[in-house]
Every structure is written in structure tokens, then in C-alpha cells.
Protein backbone atom coordinates (compact mmCIF):
# COMPACT_ATOMS: atom_id res chain seq x y z
CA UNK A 1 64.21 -81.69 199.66
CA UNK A 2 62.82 -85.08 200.35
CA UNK A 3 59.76 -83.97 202.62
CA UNK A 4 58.79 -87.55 203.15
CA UNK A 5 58.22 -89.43 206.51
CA UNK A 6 60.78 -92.14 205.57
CA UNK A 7 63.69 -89.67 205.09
CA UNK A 8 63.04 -87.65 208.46
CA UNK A 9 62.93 -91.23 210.64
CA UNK A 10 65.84 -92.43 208.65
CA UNK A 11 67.58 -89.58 210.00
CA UNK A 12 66.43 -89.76 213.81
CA UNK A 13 67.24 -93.11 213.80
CA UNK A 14 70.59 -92.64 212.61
CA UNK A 15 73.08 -92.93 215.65
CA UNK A 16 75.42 -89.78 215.77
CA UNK A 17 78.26 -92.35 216.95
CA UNK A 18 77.86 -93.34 213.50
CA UNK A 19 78.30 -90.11 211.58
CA UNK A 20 80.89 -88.66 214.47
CA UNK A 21 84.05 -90.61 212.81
CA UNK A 22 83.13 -88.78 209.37
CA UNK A 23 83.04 -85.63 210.64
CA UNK A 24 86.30 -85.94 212.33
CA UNK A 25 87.92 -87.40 209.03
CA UNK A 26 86.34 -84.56 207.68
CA UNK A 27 87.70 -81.83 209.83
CA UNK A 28 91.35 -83.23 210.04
CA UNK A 29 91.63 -84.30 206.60
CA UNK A 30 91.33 -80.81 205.96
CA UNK A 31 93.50 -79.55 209.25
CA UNK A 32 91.34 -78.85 211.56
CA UNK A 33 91.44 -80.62 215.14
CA UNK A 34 89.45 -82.39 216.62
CA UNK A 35 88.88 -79.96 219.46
CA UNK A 36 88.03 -77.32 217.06
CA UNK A 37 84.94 -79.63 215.88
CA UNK A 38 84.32 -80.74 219.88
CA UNK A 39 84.17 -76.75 220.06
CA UNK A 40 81.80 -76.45 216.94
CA UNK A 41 79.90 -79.09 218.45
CA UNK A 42 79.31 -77.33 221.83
CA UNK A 43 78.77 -74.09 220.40
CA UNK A 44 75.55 -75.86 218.88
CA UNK A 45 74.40 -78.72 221.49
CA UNK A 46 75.90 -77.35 225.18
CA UNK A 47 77.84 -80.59 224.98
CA UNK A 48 80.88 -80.61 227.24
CA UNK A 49 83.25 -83.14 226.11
CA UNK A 50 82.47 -85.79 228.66
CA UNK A 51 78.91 -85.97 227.54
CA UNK A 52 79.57 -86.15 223.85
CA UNK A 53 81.62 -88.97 224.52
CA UNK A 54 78.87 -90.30 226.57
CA UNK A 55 76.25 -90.05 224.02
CA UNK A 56 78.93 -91.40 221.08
CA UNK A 57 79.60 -94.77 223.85
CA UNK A 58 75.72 -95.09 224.61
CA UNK A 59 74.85 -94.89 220.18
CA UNK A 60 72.68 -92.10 221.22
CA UNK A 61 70.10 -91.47 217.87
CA UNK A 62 70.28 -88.06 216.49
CA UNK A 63 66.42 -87.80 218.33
CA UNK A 64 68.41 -88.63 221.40
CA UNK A 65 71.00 -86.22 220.70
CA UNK A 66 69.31 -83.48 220.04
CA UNK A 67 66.34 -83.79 222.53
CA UNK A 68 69.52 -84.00 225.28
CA UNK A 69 70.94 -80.55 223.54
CA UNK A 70 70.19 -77.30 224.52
CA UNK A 71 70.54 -75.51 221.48
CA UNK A 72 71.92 -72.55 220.49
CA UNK A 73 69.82 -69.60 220.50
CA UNK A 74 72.31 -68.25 217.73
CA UNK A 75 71.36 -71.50 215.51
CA UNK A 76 69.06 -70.17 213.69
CA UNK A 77 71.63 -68.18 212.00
CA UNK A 78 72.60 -71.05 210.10
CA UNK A 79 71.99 -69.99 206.55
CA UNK A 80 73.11 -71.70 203.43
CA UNK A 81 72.89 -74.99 201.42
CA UNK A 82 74.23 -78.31 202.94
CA UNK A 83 73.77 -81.95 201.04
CA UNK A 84 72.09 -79.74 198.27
CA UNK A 85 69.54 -78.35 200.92
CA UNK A 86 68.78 -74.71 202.12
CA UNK A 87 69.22 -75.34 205.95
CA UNK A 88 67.09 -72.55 206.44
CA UNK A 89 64.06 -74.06 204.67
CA UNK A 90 63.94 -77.48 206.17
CA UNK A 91 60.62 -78.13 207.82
CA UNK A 92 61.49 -81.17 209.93
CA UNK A 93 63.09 -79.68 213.35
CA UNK A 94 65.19 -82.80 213.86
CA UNK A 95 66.36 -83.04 210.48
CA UNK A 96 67.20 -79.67 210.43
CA UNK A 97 69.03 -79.80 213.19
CA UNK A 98 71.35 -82.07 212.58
CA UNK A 99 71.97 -79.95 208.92
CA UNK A 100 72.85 -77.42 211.24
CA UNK A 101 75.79 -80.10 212.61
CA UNK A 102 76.31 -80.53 208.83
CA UNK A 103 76.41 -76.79 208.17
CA UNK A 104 79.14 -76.11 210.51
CA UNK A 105 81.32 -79.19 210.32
CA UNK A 106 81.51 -78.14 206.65
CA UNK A 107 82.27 -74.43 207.61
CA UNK A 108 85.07 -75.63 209.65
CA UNK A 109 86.18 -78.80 207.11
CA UNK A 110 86.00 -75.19 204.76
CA UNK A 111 88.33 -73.77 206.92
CA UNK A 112 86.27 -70.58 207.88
CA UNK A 113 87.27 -68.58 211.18
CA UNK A 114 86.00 -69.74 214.16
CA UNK A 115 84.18 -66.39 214.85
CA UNK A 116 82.18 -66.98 211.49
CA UNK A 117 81.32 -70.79 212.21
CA UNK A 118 80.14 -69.53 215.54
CA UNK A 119 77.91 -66.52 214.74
CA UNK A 120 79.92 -64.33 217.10
């Protein structure tokens, strides 16, 4: 993985307004809903839907986002490879936290069971 600096502020400076429409597109392209990645979403953050949509009006930066989150304690379950990374290895909390978004938007684009995306 790209370890550098210049990667990991690219990435907290990146608004999650920005990245939201692709993960929809994602999701539904694929036929999920969107309330099954607003649920994915949740599971990870504590985000009710008001306050994502908050956060998406505001351009919140994924440093914004995630310092407002309360995450998981399951989200460290997260396992795999995502963008050619192991999530799991990623030394950068911010950056791997929003691989962990990544991670499970792809599980559900996938079309895994809910139970599996959510580590119940």
C-alpha cells in the first residue's frame, strides 16, 4: 500500500458527499437499495439517516466523517482485500476506515447477506 503522507491526506480531504453517489450506483447497479447501503452505513458510523444526509449537504471530509462516527466495535472484523489492499493491514486509522466503508459497500454491491456484511 501507498504508506505515504500524500495518499492518507488525499483521502481525509476527500468529501464523502463526493464518493456517496458511487457507492449508491454501485449498490443499485447491482440491486441492492439504497436503504440497504444507508443500513450498511449505520451498522459502521451510528449514522441515522438524517445525519448522513446532513454530513453529505454540509461536504463533510472523510476526517469529518469519521471523527463524527462512533464506530462499530464489530469493525474490526473487517477482513479482506479492497482497492488491492488488506483492510486489515492498513496503518493509517482514517484511511482504514473509510476501506472499511469500501469493504462493505463491496460486500453488499457483491450481494452477500446482510448478516455477513454486518458481522452478526
Amino acid at each position: 500500500m501507498d504508506n505515504s503522507n500524500s495518499h492518507d491526506q488525499r483521502i481525509a480531504a476527500m468529501t464523502f458527499a463526493s464518493v456517496y453517489p458511487s457507492y449508491l450506483a454501485k449498490v443499485e447497479r447491482k440491486g441492492r437499495t439504497k436503504e440497504e447501503l444507508h443500513q450498511v452505513i449505520h451498522w459502521l458510523t451510528g449514522f441515522s439517516d438524517a445525519k448522513l444526509l446532513e454530513l453529505i449537504a454540509e461536504k463533510a471530509t472523510f476526517e469529518t466523517f469519521f471523527q463524527k462516527a462512533k464506530l462499530n466495535p464489530n469493525a474490526g472484523l473487517i477482513t479482506g482485500v479492497i482497492c488491492g489492499y488488506r483492510v486489515e493491514d492498513i496503518e493509517n486509522p482514517l484511511t482504514q476506515k473509510v476501506r472499511y466503508l469500501d469493504k462493505l459497500v463491496d460486500e453488499l454491491a457483491k450481494g452477500k447477506k446482510m448478516e455477513k456484511i454486518l458481522r452478526s
